[in-house]
N, C-alpha and C. Protein backbone atom coordinates (compact mmCIF):
# COMPACT_ATOMS: atom_id res chain seq x y z
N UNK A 1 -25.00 -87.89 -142.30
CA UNK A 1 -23.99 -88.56 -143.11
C UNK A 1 -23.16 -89.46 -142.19
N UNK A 2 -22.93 -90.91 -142.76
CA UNK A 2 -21.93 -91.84 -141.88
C UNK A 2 -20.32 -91.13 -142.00
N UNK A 3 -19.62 -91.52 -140.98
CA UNK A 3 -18.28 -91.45 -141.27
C UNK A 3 -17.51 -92.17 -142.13
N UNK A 4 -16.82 -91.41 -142.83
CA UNK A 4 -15.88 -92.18 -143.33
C UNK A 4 -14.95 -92.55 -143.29
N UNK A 5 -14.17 -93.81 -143.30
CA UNK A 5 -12.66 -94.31 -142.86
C UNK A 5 -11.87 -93.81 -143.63
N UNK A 6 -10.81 -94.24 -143.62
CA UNK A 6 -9.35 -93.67 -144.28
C UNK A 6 -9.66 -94.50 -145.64
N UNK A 7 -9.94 -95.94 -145.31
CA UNK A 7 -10.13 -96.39 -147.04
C UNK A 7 -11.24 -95.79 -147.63
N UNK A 8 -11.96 -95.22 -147.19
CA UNK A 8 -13.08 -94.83 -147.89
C UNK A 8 -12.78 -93.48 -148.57
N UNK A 9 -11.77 -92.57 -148.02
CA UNK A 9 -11.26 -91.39 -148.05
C UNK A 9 -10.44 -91.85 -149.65
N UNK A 10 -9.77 -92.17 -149.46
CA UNK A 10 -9.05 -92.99 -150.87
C UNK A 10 -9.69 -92.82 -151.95
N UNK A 11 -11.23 -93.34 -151.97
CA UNK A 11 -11.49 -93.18 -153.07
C UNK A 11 -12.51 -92.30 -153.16
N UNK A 12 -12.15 -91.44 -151.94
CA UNK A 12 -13.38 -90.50 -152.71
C UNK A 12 -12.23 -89.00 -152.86
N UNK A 13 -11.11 -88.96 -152.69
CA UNK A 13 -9.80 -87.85 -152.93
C UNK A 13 -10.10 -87.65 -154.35
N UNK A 14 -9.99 -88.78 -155.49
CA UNK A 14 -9.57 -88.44 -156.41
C UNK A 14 -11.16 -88.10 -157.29
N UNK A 15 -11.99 -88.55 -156.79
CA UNK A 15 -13.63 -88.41 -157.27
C UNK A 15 -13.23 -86.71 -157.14
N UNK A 16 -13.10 -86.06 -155.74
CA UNK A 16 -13.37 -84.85 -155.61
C UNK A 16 -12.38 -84.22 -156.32
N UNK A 17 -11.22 -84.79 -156.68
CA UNK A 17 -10.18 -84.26 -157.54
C UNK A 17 -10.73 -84.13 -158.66
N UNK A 18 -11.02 -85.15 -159.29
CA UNK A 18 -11.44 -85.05 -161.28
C UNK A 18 -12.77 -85.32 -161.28
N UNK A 19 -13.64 -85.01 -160.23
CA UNK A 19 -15.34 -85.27 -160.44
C UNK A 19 -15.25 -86.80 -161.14
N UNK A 20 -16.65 -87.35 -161.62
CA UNK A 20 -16.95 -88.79 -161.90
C UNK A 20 -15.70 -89.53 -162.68
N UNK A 21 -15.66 -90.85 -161.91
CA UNK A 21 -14.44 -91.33 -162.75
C UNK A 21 -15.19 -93.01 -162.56
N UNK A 22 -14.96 -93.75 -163.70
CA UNK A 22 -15.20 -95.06 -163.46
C UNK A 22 -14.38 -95.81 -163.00
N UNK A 23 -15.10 -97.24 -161.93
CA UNK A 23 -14.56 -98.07 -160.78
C UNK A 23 -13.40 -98.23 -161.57
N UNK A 24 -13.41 -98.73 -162.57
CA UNK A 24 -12.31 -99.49 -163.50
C UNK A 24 -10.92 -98.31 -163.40
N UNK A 25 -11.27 -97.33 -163.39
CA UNK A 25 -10.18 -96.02 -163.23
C UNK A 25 -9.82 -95.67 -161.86
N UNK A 26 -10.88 -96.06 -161.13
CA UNK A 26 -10.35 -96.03 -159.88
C UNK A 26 -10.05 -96.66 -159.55
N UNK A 27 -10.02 -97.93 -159.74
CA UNK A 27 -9.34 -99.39 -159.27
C UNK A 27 -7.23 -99.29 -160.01
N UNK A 28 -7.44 -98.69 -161.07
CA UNK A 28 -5.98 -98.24 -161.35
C UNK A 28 -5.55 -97.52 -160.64
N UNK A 29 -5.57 -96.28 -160.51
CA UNK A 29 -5.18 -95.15 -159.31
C UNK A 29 -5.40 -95.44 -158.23
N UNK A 30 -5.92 -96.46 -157.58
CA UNK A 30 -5.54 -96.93 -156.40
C UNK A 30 -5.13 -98.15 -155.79
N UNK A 31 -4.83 -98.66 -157.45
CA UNK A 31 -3.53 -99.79 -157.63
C UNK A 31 -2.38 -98.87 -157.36
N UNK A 32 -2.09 -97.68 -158.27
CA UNK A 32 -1.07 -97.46 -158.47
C UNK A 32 -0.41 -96.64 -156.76
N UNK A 33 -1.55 -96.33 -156.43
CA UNK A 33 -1.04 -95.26 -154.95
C UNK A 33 -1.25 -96.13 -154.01
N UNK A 34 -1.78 -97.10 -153.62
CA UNK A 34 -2.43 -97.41 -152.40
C UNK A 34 -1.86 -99.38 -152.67
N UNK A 35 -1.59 -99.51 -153.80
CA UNK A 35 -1.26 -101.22 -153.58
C UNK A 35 -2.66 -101.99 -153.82
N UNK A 36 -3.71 -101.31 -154.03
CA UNK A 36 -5.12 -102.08 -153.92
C UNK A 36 -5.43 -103.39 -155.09
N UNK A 37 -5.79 -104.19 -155.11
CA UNK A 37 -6.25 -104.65 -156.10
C UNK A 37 -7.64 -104.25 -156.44
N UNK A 38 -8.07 -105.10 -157.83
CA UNK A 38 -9.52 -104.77 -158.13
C UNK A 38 -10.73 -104.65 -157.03
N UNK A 39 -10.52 -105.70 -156.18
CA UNK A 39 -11.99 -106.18 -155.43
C UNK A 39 -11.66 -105.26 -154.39
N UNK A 40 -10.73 -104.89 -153.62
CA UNK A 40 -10.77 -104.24 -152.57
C UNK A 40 -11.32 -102.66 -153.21
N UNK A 41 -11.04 -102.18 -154.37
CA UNK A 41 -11.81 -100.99 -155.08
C UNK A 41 -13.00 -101.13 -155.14
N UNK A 42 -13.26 -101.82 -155.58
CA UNK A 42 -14.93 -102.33 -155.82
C UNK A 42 -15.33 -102.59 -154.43
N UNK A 43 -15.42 -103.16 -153.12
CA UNK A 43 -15.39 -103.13 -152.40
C UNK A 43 -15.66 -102.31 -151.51
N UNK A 44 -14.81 -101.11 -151.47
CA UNK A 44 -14.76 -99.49 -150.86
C UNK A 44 -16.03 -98.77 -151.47
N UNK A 45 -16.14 -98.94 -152.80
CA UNK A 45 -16.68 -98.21 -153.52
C UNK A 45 -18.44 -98.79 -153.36
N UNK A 46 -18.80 -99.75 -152.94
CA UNK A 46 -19.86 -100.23 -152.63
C UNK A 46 -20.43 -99.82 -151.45
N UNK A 47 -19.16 -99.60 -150.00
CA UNK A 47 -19.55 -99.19 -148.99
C UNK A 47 -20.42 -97.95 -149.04
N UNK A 48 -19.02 -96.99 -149.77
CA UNK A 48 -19.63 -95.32 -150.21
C UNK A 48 -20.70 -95.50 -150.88
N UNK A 49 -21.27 -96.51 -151.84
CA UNK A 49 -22.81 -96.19 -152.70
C UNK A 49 -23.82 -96.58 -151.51
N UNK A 50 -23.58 -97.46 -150.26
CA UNK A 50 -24.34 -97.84 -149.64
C UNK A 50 -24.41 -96.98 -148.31
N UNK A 51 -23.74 -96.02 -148.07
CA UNK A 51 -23.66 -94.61 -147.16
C UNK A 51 -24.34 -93.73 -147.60
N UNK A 52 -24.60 -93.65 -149.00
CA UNK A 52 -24.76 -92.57 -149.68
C UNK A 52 -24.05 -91.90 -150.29
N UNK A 53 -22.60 -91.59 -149.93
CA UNK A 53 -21.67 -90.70 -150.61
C UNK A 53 -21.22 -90.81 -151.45
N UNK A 54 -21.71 -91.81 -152.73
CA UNK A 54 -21.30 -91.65 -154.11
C UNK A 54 -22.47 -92.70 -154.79
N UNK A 55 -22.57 -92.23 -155.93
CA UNK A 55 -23.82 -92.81 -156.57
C UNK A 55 -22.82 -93.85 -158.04
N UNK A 56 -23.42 -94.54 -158.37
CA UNK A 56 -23.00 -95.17 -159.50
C UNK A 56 -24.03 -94.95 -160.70
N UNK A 57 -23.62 -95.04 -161.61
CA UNK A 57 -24.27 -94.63 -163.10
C UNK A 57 -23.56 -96.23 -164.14
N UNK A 58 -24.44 -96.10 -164.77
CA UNK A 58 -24.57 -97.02 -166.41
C UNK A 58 -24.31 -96.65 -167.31
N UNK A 59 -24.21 -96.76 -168.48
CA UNK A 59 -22.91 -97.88 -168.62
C UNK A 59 -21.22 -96.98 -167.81
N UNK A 60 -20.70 -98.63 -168.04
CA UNK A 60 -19.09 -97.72 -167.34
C UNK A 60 -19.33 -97.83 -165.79
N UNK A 61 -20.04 -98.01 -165.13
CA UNK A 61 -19.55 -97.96 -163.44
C UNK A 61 -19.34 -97.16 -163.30
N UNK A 62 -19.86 -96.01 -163.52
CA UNK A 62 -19.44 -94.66 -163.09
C UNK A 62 -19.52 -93.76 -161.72
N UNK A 63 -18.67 -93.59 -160.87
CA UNK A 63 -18.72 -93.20 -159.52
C UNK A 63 -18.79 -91.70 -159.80
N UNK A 64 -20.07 -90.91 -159.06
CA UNK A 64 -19.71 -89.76 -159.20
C UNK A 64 -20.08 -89.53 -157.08
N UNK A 65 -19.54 -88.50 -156.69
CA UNK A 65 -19.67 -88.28 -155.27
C UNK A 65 -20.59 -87.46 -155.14
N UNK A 66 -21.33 -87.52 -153.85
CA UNK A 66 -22.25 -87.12 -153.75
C UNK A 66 -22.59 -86.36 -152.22
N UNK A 67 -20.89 -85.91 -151.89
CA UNK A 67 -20.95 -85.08 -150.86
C UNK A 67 -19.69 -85.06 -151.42
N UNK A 68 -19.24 -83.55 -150.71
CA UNK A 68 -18.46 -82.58 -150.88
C UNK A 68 -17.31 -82.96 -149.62
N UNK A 69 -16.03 -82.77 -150.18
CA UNK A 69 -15.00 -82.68 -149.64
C UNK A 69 -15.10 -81.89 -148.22
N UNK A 70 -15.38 -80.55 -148.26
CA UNK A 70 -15.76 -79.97 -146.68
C UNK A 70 -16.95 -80.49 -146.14
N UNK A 71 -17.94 -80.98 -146.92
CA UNK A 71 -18.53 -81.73 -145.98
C UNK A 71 -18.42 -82.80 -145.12
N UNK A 72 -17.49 -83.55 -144.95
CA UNK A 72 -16.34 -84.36 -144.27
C UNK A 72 -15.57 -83.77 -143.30
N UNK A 73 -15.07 -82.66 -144.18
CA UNK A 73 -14.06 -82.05 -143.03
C UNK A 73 -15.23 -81.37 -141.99
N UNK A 74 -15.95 -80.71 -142.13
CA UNK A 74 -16.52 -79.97 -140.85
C UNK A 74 -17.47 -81.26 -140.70
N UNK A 75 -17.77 -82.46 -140.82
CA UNK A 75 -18.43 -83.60 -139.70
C UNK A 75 -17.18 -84.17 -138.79
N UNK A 76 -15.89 -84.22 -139.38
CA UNK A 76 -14.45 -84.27 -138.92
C UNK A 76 -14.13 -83.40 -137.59
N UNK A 77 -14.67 -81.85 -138.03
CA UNK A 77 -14.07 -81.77 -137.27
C UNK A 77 -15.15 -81.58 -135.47
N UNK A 78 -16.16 -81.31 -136.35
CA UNK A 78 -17.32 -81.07 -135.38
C UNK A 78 -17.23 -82.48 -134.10
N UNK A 79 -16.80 -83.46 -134.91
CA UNK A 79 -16.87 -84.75 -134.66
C UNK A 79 -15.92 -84.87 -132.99
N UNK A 80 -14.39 -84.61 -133.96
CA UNK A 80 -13.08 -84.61 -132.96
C UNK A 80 -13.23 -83.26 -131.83
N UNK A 81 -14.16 -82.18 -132.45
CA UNK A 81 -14.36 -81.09 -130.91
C UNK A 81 -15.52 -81.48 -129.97
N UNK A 82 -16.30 -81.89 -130.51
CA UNK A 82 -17.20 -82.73 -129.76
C UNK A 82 -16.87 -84.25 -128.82
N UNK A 83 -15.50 -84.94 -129.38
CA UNK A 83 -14.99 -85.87 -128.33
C UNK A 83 -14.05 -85.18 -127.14
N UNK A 84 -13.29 -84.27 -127.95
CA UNK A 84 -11.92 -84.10 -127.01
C UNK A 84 -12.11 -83.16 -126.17
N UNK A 85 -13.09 -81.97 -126.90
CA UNK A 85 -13.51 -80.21 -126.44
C UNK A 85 -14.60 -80.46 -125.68
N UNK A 86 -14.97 -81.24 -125.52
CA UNK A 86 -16.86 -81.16 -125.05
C UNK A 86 -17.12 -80.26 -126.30
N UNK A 87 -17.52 -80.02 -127.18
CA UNK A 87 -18.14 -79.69 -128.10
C UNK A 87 -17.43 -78.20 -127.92
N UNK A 88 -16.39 -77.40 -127.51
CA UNK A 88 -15.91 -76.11 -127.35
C UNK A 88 -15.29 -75.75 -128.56
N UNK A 89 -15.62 -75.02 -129.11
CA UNK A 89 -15.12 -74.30 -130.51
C UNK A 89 -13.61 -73.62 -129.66
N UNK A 90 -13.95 -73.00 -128.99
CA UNK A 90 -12.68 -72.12 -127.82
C UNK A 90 -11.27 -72.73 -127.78
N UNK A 91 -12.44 -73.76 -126.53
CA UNK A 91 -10.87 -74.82 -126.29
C UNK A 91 -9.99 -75.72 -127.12
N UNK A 92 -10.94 -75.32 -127.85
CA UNK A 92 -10.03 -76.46 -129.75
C UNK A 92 -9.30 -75.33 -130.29
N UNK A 93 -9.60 -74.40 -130.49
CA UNK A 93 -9.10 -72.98 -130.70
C UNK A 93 -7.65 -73.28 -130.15
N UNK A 94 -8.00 -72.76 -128.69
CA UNK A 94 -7.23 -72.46 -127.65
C UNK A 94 -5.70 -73.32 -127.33
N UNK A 95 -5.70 -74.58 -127.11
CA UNK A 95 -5.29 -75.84 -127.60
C UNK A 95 -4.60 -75.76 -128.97
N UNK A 96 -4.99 -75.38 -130.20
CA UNK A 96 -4.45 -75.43 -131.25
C UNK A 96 -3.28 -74.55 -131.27
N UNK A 97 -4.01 -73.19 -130.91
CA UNK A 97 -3.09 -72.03 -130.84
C UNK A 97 -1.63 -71.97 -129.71
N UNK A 98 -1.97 -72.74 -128.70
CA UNK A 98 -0.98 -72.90 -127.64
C UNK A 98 0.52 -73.64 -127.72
N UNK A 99 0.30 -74.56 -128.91
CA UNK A 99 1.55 -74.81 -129.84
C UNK A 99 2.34 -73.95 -130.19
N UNK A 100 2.01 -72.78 -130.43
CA UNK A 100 2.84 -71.64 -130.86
C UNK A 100 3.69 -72.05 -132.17
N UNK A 101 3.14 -72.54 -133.01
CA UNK A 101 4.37 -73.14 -133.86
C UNK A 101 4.03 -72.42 -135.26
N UNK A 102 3.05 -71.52 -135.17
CA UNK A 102 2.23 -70.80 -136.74
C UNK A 102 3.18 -69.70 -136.79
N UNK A 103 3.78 -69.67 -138.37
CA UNK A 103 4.23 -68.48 -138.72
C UNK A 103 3.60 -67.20 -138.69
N UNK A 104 4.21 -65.83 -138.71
CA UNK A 104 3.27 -64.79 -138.71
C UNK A 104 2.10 -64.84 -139.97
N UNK A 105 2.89 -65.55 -140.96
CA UNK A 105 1.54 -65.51 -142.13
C UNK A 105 0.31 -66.26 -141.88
N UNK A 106 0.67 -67.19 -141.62
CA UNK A 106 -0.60 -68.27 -140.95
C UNK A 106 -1.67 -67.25 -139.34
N UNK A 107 -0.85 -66.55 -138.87
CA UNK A 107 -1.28 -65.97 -137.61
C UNK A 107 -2.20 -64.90 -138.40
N UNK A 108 -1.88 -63.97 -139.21
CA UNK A 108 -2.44 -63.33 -139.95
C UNK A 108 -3.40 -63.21 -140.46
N UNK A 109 -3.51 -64.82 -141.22
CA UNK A 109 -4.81 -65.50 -141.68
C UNK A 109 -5.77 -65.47 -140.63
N UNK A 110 -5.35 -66.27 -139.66
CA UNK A 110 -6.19 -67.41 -139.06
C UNK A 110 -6.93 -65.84 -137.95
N UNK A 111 -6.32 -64.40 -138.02
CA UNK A 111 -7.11 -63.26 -137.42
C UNK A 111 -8.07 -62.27 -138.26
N UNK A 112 -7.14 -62.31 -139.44
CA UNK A 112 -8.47 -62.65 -140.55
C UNK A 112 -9.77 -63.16 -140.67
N UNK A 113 -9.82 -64.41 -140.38
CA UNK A 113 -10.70 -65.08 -140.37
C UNK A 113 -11.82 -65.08 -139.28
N UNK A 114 -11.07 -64.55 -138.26
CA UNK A 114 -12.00 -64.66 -137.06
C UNK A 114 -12.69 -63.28 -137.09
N UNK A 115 -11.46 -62.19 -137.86
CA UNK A 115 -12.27 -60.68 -137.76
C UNK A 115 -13.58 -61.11 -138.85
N UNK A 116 -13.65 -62.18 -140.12
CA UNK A 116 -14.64 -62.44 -140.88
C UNK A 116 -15.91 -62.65 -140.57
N UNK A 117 -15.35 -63.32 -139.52
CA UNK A 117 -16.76 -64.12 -138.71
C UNK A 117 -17.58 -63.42 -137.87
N UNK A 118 -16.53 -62.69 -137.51
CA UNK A 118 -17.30 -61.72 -136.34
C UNK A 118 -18.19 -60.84 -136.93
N UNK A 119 -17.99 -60.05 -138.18
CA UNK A 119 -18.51 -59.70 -139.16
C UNK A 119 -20.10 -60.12 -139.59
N UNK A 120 -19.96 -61.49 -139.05
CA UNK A 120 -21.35 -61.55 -140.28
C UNK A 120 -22.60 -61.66 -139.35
């Protein structure tokens, strides 16, 4: 899967929000949030059919997506531990955690999660 930019992110938020929505609807909602006009919607939305990550349908222009919201985030993040970490799950860890700035609830979770993993 290509990356996607921040404009491209735009219009695929609200796809993954309300599943298929037509250009014409998305060109409003991202008049109304983003300042866009028509062509720059249409535009974005051509890139994503030509990446792959959203398909168009007949009648109506219908954008439906065709990758998943975490599927972004873990090429995201695999992406940013692989530039900054040398690819270290640890030291991204490690680094994150060294902020010290997580409430006990968040700390809770996030040992949760690791007792999950260890698990499987």
């Amino acid at each position: 899967m290509e990356k996607l930019y921040d404009s491209e992110l735009k219009v695929m938020e609200p796809l993954w929000a309300d599943g298929p929505l037509s250009a014409g609807a998305l060109a409003k909602r991202l008049g109304a949030s983003c300042g866009w006009n028509r062509n720059t919607t249409y535009t974005v939305i051509k890139k994503l059919i030509d990446k792959g990550a959203v398909a168009r349908s007949d009648p109506g222009f219908v954008c439906t997506p065709l990758i998943t919201r975490r599927e972004v985030q873990r090429q995201e993040t695999d992406s940013l531990i692989a530039r900054l970490f040398g690819g270290s799950k640890a030291q991204f860890l490690s680094a994150f955690l060294a902020e010290k700035d997580l409430t006990p609830a968040q700390a809770a979770q996030l040992r949760a999660l690791i007792e999950t993993l260890e698990t499987r």
